[in-house]
Protein backbone atom coordinates (compact mmCIF):
# COMPACT_ATOMS: atom_id res chain seq x y z
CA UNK A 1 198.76 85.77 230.87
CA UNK A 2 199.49 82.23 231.36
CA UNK A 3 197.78 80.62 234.71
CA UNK A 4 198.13 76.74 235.56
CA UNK A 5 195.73 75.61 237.68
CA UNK A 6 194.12 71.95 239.20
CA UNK A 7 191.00 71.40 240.53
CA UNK A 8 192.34 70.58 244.02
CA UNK A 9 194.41 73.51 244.68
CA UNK A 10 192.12 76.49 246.67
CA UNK A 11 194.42 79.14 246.21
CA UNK A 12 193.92 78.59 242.10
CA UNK A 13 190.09 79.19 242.44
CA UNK A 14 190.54 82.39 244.46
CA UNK A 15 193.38 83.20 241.60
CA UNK A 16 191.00 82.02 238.61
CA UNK A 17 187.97 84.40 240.59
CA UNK A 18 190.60 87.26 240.56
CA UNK A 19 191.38 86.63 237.15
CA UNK A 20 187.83 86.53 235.42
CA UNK A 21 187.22 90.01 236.89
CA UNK A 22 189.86 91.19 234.94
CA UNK A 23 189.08 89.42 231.61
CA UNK A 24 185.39 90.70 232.30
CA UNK A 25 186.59 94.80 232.63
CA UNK A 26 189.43 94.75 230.15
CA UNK A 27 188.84 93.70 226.39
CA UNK A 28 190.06 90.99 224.40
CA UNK A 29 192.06 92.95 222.50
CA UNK A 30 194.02 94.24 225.21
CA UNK A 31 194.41 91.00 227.58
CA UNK A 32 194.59 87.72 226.46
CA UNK A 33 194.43 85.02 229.13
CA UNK A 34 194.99 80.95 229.38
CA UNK A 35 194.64 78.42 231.75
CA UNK A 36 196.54 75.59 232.04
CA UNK A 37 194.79 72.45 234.07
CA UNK A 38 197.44 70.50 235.29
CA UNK A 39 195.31 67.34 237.28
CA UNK A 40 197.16 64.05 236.98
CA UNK A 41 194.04 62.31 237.51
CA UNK A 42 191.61 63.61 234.96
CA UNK A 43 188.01 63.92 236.29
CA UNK A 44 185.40 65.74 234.43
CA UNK A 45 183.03 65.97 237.35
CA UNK A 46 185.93 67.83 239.32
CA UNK A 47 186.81 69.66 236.35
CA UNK A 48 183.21 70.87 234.87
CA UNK A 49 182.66 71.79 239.13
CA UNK A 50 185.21 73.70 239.33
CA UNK A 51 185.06 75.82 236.18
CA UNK A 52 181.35 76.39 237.05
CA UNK A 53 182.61 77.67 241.03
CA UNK A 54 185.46 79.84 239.39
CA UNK A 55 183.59 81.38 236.77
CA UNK A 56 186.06 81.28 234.44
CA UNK A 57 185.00 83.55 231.32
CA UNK A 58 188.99 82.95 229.43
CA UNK A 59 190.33 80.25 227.57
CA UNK A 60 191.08 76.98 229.47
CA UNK A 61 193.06 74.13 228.18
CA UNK A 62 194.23 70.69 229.05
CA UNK A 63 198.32 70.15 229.97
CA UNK A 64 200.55 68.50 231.85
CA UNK A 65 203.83 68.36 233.49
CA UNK A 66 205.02 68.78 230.24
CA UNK A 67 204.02 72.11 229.73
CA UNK A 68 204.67 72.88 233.33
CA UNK A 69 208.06 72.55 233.05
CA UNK A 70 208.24 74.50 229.26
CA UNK A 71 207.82 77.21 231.70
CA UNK A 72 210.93 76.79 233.00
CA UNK A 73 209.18 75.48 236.85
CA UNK A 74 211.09 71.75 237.15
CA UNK A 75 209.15 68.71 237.54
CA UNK A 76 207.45 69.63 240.89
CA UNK A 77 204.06 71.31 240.63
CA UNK A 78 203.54 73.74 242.85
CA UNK A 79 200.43 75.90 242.29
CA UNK A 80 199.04 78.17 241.54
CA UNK A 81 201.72 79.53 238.74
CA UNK A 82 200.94 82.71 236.78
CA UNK A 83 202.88 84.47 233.98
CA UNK A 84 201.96 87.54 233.04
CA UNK A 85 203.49 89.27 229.71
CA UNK A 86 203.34 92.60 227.71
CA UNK A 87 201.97 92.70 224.73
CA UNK A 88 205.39 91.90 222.65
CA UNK A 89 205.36 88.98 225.02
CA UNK A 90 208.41 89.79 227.27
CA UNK A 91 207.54 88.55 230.54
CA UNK A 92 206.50 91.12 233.02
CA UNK A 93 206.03 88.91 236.32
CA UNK A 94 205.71 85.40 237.73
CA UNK A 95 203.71 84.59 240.50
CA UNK A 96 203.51 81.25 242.77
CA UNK A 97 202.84 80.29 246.66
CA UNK A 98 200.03 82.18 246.69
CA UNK A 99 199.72 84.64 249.84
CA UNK A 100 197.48 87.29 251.28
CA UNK A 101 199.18 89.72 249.23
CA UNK A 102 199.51 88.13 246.15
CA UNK A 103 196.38 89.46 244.00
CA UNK A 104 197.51 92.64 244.79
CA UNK A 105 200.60 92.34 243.54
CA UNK A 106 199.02 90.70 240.34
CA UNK A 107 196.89 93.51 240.29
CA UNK A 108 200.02 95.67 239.90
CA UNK A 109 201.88 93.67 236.90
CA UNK A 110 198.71 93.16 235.00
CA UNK A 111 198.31 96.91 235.32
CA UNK A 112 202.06 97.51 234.40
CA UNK A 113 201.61 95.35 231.52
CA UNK A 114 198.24 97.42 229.57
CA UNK A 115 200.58 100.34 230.46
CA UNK A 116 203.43 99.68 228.69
């Protein structure tokens, strides 16, 4: 799974909360997640905060609207964005505009994905 997050979007530390509980129950091995900070402004104090509120036990890197857009998502952020694929690394889903019923339906292609 790919997830790109910033520190000033709420919805992407409910999503990053969502998404540690999976990394924690499922191994390695079997789901591999990244997240993508996407702040235009760069502050570590902001940053460090909220990886220490979301808990974030996966691998979280540094990008830019740049690799936003790789992604196929145009030059307007809009967050958060998660991509989740199987394990040949088709895609499987792609989530953004995050809504009440969203983690459930992440729930359902992460699922679909360690099925298949």
């Amino acid at each position: 799974m790919v997830h790109f997050w910033a520190t000033w979007c709420a919805p992407c530390l409910s999503e990053a909360r969502h998404l540690t509980d999976w990394r924690r129950r499922v191994p390695l091995d079997r789901l591999a997640l990244i997240g993508i900070n996407v702040d235009s402004q760069r502050d570590e104090v902001k940053l460090a905060e909220w990886v220490r509120r979301s808990g974030a036990n996966y691998t979280l890197l540094r990008g830019d609207r740049t690799n936003y857009a790789a992604f196929g998502l145009g030059d307007t952020i809009i967050l958060p964005r998660l991509f989740v694929f199987a394990r040949d690394g088709k895609p499987r889903a792609a989530f953004g505009r995050y809504d009440g019923g969203t983690l459930g339906r992440i729930d359902r292609a992460i699922a679909d994905a360690l099925a298949g």
